[in-house]
C-alpha atoms as a PDB file:
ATOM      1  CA  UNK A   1     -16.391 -11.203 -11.285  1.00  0.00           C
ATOM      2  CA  UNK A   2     -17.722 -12.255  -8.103  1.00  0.00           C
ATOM      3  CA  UNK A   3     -19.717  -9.280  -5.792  1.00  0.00           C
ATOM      4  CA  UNK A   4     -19.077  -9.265  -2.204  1.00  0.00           C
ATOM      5  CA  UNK A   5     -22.280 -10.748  -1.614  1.00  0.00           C
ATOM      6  CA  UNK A   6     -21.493 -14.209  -2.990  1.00  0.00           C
ATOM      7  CA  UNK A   7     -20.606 -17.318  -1.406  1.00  0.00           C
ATOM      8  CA  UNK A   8     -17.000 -18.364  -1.668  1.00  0.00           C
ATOM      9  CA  UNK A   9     -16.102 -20.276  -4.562  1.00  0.00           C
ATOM     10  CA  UNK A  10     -15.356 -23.969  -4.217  1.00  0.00           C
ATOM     11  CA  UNK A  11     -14.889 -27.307  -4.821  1.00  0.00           C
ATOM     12  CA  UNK A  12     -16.705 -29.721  -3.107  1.00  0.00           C
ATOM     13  CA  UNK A  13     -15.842 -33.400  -2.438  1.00  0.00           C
ATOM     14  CA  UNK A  14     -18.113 -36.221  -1.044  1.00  0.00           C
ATOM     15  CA  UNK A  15     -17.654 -39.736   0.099  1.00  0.00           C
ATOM     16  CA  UNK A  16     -19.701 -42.242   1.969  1.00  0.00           C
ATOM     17  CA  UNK A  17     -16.981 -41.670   4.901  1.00  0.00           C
ATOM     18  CA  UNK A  18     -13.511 -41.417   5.517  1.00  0.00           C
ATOM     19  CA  UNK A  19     -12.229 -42.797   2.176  1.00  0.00           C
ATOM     20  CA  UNK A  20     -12.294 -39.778  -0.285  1.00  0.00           C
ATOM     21  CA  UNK A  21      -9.800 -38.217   1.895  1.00  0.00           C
ATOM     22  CA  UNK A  22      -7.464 -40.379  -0.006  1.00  0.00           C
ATOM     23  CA  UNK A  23      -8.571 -37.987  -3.251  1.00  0.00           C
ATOM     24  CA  UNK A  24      -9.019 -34.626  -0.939  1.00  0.00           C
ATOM     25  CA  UNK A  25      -5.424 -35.786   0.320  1.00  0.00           C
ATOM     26  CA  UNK A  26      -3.887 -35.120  -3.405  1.00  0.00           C
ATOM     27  CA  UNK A  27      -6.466 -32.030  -4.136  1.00  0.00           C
ATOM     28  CA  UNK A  28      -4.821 -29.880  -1.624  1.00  0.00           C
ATOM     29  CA  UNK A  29      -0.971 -31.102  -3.050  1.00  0.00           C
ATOM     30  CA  UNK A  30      -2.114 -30.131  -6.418  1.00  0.00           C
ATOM     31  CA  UNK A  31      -4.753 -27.233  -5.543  1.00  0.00           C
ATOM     32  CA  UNK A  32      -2.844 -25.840  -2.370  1.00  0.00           C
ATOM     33  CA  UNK A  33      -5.158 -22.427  -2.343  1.00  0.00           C
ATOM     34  CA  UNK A  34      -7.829 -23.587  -3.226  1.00  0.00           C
ATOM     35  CA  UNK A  35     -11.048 -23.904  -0.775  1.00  0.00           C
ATOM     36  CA  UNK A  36     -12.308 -27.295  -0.085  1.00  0.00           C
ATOM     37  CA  UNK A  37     -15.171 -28.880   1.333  1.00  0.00           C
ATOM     38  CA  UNK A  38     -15.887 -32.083   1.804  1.00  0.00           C
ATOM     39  CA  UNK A  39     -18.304 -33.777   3.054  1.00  0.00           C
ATOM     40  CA  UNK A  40     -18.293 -37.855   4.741  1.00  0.00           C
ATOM     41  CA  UNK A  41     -21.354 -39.187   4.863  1.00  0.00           C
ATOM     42  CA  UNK A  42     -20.357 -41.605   8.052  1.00  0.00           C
ATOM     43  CA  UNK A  43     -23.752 -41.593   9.090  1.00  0.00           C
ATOM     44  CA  UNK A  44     -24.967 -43.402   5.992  1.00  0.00           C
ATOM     45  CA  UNK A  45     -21.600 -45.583   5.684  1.00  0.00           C
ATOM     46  CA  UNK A  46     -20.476 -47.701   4.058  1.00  0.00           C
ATOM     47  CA  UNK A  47     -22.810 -47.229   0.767  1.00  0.00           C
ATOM     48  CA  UNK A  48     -21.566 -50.308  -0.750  1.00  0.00           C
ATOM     49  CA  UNK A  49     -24.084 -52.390   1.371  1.00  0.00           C
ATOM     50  CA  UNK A  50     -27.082 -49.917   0.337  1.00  0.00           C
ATOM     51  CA  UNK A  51     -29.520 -49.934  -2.359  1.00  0.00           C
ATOM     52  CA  UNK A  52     -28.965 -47.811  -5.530  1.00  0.00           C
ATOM     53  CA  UNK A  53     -31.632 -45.792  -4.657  1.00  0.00           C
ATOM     54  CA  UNK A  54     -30.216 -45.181  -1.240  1.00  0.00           C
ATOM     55  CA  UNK A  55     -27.190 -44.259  -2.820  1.00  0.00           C
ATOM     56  CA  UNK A  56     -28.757 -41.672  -5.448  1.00  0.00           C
ATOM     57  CA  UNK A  57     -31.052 -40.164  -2.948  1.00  0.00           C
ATOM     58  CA  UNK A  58     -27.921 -39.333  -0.725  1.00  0.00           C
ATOM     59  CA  UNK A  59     -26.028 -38.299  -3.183  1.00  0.00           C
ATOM     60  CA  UNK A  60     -28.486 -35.854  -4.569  1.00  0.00           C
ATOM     61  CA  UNK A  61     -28.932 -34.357  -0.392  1.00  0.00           C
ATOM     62  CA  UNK A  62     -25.221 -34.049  -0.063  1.00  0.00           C
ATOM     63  CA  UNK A  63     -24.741 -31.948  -3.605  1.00  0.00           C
ATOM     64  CA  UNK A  64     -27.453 -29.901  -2.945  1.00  0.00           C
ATOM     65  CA  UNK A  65     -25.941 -28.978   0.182  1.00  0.00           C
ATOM     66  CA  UNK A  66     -22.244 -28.701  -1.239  1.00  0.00           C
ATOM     67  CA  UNK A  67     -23.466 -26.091  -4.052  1.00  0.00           C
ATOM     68  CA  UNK A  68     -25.588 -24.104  -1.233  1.00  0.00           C
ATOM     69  CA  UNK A  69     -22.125 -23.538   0.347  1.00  0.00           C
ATOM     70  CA  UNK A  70     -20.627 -22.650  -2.814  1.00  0.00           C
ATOM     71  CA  UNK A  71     -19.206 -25.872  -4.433  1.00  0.00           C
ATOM     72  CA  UNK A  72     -18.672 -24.915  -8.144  1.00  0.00           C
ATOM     73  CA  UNK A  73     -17.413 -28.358  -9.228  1.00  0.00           C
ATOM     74  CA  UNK A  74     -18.460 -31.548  -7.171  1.00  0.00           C
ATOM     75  CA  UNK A  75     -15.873 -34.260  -6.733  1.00  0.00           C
ATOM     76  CA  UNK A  76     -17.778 -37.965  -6.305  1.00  0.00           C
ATOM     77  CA  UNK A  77     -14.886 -39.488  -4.504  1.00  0.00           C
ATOM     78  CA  UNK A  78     -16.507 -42.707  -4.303  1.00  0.00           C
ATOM     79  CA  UNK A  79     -16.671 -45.315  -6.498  1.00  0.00           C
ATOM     80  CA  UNK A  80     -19.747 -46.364  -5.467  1.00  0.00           C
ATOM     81  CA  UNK A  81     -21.742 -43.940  -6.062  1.00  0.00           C
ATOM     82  CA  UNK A  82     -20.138 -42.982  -8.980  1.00  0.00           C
ATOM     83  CA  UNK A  83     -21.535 -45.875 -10.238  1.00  0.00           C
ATOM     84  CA  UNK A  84     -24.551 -45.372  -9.141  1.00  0.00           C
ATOM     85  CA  UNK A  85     -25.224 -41.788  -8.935  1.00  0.00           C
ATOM     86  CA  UNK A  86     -23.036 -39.789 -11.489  1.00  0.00           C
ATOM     87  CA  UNK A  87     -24.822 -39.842 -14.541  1.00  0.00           C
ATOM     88  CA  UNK A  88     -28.533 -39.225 -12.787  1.00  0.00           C
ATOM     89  CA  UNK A  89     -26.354 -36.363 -10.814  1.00  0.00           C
ATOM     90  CA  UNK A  90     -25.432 -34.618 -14.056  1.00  0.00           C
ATOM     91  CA  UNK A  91     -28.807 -34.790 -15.664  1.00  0.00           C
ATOM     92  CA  UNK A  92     -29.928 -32.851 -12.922  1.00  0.00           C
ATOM     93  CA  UNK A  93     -26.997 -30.294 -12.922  1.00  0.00           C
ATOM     94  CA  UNK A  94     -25.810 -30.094 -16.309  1.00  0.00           C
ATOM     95  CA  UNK A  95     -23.810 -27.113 -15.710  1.00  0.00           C
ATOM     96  CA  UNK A  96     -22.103 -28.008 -13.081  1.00  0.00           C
ATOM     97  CA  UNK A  97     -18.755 -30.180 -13.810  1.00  0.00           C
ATOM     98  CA  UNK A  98     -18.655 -33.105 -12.088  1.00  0.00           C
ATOM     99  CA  UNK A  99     -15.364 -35.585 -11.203  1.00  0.00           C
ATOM    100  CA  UNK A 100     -15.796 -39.369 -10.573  1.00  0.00           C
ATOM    101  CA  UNK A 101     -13.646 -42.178  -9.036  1.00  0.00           C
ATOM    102  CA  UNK A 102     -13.907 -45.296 -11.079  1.00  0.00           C
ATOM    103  CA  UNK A 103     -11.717 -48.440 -11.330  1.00  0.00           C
ATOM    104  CA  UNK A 104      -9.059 -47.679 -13.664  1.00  0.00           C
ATOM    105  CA  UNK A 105      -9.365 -50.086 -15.970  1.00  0.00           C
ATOM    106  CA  UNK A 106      -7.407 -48.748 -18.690  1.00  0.00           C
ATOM    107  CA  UNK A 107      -3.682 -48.295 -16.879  1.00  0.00           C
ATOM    108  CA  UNK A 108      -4.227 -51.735 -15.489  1.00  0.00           C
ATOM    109  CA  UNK A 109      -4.725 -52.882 -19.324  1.00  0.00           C
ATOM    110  CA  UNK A 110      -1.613 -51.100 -19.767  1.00  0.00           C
ATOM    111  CA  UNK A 111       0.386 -52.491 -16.278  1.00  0.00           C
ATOM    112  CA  UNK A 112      -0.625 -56.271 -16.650  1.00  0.00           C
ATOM    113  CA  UNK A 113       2.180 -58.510 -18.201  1.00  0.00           C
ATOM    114  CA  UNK A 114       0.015 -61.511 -18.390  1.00  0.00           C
ATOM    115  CA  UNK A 115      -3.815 -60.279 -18.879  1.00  0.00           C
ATOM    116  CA  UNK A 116      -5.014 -60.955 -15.509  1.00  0.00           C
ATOM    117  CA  UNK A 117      -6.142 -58.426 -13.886  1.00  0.00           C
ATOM    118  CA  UNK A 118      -7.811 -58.228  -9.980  1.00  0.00           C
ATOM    119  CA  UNK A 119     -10.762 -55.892  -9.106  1.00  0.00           C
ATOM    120  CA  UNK A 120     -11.276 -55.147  -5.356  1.00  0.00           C
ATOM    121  CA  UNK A 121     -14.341 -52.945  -4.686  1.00  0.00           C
ATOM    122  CA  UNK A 122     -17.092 -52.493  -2.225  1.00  0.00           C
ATOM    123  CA  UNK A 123     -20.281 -55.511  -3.215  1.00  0.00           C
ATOM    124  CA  UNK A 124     -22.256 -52.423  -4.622  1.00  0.00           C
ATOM    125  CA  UNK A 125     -19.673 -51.545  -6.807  1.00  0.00           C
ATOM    126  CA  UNK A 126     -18.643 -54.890  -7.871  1.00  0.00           C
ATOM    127  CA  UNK A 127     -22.497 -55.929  -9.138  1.00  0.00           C
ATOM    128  CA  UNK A 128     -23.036 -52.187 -10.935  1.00  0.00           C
ATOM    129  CA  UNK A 129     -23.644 -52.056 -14.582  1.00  0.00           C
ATOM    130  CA  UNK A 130     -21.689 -49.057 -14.458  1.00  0.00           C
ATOM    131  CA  UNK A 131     -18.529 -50.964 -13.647  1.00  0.00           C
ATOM    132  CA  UNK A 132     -19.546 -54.000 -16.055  1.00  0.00           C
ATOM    133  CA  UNK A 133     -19.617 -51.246 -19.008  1.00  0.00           C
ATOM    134  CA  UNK A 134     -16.652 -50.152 -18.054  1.00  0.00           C
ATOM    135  CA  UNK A 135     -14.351 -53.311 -18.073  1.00  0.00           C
ATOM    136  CA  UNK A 136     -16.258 -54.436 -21.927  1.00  0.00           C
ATOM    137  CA  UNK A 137     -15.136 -51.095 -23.194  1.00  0.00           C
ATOM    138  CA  UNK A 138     -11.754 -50.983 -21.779  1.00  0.00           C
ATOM    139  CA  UNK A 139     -10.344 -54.579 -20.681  1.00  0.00           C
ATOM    140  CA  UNK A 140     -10.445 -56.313 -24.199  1.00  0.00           C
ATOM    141  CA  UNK A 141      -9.307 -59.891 -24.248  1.00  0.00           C
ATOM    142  CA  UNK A 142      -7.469 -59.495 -20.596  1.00  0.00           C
ATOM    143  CA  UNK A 143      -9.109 -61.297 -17.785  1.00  0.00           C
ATOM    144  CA  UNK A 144     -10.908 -59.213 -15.035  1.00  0.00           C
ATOM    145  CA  UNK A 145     -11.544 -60.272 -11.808  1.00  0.00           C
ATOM    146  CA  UNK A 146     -13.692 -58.586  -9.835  1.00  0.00           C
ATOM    147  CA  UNK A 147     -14.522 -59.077  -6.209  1.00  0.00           C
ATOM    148  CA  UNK A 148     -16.694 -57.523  -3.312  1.00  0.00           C
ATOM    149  CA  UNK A 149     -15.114 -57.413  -0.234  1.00  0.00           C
ATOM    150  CA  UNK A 150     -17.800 -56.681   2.529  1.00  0.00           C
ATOM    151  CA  UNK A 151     -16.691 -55.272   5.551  1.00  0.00           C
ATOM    152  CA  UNK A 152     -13.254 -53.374   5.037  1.00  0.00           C
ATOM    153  CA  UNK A 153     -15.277 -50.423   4.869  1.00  0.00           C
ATOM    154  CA  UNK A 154     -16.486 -50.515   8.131  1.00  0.00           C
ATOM    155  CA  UNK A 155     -12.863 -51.586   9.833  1.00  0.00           C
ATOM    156  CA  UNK A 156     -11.587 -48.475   7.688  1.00  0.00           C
ATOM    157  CA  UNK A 157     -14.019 -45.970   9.448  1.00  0.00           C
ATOM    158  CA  UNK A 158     -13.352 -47.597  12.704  1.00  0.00           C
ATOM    159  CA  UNK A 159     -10.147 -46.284  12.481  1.00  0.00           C
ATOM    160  CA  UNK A 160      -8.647 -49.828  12.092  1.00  0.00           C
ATOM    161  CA  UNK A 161      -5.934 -49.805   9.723  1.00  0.00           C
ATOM    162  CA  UNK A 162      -3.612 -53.111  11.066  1.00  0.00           C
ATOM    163  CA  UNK A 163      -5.580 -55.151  13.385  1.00  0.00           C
ATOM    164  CA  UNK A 164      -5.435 -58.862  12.606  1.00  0.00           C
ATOM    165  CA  UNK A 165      -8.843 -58.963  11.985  1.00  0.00           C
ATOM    166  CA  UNK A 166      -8.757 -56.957   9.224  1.00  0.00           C
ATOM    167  CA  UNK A 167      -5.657 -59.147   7.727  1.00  0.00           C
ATOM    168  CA  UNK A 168      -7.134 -61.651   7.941  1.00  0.00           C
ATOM    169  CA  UNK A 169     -10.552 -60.135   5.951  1.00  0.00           C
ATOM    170  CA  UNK A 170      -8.498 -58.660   3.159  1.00  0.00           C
ATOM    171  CA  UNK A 171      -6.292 -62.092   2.559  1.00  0.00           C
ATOM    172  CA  UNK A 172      -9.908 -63.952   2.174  1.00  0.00           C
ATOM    173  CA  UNK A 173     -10.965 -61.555  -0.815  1.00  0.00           C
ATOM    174  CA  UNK A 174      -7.020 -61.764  -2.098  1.00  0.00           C
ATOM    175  CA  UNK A 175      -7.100 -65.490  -2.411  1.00  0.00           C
ATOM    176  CA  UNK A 176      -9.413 -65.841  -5.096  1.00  0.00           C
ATOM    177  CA  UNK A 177      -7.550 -63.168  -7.543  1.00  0.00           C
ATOM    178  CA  UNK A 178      -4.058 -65.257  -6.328  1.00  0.00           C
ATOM    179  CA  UNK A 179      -6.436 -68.681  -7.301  1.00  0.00           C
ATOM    180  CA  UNK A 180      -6.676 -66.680 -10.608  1.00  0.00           C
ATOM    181  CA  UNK A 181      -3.155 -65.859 -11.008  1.00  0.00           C
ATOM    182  CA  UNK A 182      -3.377 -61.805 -11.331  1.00  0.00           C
ATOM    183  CA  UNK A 183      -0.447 -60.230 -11.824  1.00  0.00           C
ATOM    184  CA  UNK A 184      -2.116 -56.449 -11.352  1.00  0.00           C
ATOM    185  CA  UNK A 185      -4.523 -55.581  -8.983  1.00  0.00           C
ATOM    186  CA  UNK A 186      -6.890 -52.397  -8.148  1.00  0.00           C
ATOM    187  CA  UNK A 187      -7.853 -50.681  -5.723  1.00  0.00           C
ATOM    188  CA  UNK A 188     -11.622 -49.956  -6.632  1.00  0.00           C
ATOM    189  CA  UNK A 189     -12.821 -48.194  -3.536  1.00  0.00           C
ATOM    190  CA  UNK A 190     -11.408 -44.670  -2.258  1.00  0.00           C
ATOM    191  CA  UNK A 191     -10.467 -46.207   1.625  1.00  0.00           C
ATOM    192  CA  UNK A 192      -8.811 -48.997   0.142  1.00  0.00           C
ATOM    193  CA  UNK A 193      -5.772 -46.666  -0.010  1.00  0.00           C
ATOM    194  CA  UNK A 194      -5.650 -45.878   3.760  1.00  0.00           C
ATOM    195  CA  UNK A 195      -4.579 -49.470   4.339  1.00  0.00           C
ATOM    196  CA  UNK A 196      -2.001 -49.894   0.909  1.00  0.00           C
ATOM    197  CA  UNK A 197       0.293 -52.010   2.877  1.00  0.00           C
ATOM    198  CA  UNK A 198      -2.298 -54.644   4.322  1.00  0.00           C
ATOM    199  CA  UNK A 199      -3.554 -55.366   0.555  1.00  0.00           C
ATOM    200  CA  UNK A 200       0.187 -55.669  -0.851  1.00  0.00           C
ATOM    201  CA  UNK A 201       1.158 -57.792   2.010  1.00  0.00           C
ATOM    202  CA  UNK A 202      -2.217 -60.220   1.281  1.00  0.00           C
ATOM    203  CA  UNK A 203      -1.157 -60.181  -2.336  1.00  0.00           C
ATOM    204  CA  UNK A 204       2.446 -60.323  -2.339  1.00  0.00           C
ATOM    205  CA  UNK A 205       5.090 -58.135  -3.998  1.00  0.00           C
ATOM    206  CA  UNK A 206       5.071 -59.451  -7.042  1.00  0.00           C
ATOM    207  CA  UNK A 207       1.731 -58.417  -7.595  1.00  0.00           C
ATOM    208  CA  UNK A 208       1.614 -55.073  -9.242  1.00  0.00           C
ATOM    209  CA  UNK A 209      -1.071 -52.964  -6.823  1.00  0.00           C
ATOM    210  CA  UNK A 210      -2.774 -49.693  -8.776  1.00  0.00           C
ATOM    211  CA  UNK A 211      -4.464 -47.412  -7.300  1.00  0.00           C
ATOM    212  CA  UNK A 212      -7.021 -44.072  -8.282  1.00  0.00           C
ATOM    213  CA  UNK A 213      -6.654 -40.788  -6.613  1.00  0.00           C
ATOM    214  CA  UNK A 214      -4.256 -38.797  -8.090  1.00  0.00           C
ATOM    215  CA  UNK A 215      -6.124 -39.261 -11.498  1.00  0.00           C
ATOM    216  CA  UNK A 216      -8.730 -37.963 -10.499  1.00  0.00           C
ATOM    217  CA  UNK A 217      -7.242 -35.040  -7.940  1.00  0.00           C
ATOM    218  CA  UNK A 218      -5.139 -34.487 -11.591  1.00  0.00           C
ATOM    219  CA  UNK A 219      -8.576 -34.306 -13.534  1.00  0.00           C
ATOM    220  CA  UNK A 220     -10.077 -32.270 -11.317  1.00  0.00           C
ATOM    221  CA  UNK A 221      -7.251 -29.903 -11.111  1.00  0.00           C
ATOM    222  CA  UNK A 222      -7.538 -29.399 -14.813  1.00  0.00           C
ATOM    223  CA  UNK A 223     -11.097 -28.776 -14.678  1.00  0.00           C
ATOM    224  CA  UNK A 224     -10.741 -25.838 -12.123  1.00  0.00           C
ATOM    225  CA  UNK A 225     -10.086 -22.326 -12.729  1.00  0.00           C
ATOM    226  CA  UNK A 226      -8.618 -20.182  -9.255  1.00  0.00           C
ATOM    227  CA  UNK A 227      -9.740 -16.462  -8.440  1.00  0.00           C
ATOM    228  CA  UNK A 228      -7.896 -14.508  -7.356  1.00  0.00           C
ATOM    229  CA  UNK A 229      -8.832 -13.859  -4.501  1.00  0.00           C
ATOM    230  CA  UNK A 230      -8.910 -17.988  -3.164  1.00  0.00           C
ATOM    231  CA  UNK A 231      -7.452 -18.337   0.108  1.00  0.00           C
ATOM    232  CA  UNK A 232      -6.573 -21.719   1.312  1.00  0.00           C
ATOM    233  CA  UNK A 233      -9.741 -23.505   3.793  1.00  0.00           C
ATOM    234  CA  UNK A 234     -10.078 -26.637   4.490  1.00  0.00           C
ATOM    235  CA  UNK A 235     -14.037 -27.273   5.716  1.00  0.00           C
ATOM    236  CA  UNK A 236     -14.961 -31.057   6.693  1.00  0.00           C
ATOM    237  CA  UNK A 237     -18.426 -31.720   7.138  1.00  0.00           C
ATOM    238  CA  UNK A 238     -20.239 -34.991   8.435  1.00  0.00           C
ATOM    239  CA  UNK A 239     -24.161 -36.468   9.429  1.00  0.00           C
ATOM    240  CA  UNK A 240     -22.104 -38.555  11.861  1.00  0.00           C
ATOM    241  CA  UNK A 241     -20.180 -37.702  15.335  1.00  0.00           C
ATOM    242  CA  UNK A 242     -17.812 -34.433  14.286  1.00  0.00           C
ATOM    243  CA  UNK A 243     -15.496 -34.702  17.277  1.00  0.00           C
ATOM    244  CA  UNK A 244     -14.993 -38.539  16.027  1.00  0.00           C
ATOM    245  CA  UNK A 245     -14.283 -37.679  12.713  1.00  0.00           C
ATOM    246  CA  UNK A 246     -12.101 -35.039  13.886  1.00  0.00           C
ATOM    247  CA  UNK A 247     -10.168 -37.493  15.592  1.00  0.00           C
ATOM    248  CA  UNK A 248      -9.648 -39.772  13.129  1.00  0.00           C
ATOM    249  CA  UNK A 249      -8.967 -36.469  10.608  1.00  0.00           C
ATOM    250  CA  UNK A 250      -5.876 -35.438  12.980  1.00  0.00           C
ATOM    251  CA  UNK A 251      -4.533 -39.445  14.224  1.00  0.00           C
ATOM    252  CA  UNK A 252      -4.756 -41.033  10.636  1.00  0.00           C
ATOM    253  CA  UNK A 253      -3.735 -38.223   8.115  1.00  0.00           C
ATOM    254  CA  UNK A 254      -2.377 -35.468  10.686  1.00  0.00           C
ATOM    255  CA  UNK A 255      -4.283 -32.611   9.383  1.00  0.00           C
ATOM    256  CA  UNK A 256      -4.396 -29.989  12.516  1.00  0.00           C
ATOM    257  CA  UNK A 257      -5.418 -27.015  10.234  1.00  0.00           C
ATOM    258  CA  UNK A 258      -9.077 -28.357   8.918  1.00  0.00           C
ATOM    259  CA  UNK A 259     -12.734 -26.888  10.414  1.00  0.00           C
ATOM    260  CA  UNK A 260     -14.450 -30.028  11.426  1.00  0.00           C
ATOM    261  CA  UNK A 261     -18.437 -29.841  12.274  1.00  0.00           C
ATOM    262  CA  UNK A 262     -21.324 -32.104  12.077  1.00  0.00           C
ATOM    263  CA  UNK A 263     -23.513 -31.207   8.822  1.00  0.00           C
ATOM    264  CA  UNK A 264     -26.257 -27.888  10.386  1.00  0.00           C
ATOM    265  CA  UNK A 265     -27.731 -26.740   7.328  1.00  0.00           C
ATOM    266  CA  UNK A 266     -30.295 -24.147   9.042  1.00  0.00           C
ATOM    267  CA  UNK A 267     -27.053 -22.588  11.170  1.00  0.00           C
ATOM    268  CA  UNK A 268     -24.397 -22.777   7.950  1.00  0.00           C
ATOM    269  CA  UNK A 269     -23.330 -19.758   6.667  1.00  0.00           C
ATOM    270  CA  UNK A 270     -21.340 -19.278   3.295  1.00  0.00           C
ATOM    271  CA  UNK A 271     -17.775 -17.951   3.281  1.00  0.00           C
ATOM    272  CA  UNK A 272     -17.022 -14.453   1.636  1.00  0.00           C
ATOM    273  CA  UNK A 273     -14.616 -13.799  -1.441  1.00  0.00           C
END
């Protein structure tokens, strides 16, 4: 049992930026008293246009951080650096459970009528070995297209969701999956959600559109344990511009109730339980 001396139990979710609230969005449907943190690394976004390095060395600050507060499971909701970073993150923390956000591959095996199958992801993502693994070992003999779409990140954290601009960007990486006749498509980044309708209008209706959160909000709910005594928080953390973020936290998803702040390690202080 927890003394009154330790830090509030946790879990602790990171993205590059504003996408992972898509996961953190089902976490507190399926985990409503549970604390959360989570933590958008907007000052480093987007990571799919950064070195694998980059992406480690980031996600290595940002966990450190998260399990300082209290984090006792680490949610990577980002695909890419789940591909990048997950696997050098638990070698490092081998105790500590950690939840990632990949492509699923294996309900779109299951969805697809006629074995195409479309990939949209972030370039990082799309060009990881991580990813390439994970189509051999799942996909079989269906066809998998997979393509990078720079620069819907960045319209994302802009707080663009419907501009024509952005249309007009997502029907250019849509055409070559409609070129290849795809009857299912994923979603493989965590913001790609935020803008559902924009990607189902490039692709048309009859294009089956799959998507990853709840899996992994489900996966991570049946990883965690409550105490008793968990009260329901909601802490958001950035390296960006807080009052920003907060914005876009209250316009986009209409959360009113979450503690936004910019990321102070040497003035945090850890919650009681």
């Amino acid at each position: 049992m927890q003394t009154d001396l330790s830090p509030r139990r946790e879990i602790g979710v990171f993205d590059s930026g504003v996408g992972g609230f898509t996961v953190l969005r089902e976490l507190r449907t399926l985990l409503p008293t549970t604390p959360l943190r989570y933590f958008a690394d907007t000052a480093y976004a987007p990571y799919g246009n950064r070195s694998p390095d980059d992406i480690r060395a980031r996600s290595f600050a940002i966990t450190e951080h998260l399990v300082a507060q209290g984090a006792a499971l680490i949610v990577v909701a980002c695909n890419t650096a789940t591909a990048h970073a997950i696997d050098a993150l638990r070698a490092r923390w081998p105790n500590l459970p950690f939840v990632g956000t990949e492509p699923g591959i294996k309900p779109a095996v299951s969805a697809t009528r006629n074995g195409r199958i479309g990939l949209l992801a972030t370039p990082a993502t799309a060009a990881s070995a991580r990813l390439q693994a994970l189509i051999e070992r799942h996909a079989g003999d269906r066809q998998v297209v997979v393509q990078g779409c720079a620069g819907v990140v960045d319209h994302i954290e802009a707080g663009d969701l419907t501009s024509a601009e952005l249309r007009t960007l997502v029907r250019r990486y849509c055409e070559p999956l409609l070129n290849r006749g795809v009857d299912t498509a994923l979603l493989g980044c965590t913001h790609y959600p935020l803008i559902e309708p924009v990607w189902q209008a490039a692709l048309g209706q009859e294009v089956k559109l799959l998507r990853i959160e709840t899996a992994v909000a489900r996966r991570t709910a049946d990883l965690w344990t409550p105490a008793p005594c968990d009260q329901p928080a909601l802490d958001i953390e950035t390296g960006g511009n807080a009052a920003m973020l907060r914005g876009w936290v209250e316009q986009v998803l209409g959360w009113h109730d979450a503690n936004v702040r910019a990321w102070q390690p040497e003035t945090a202080t850890a919650s009681r339980c």
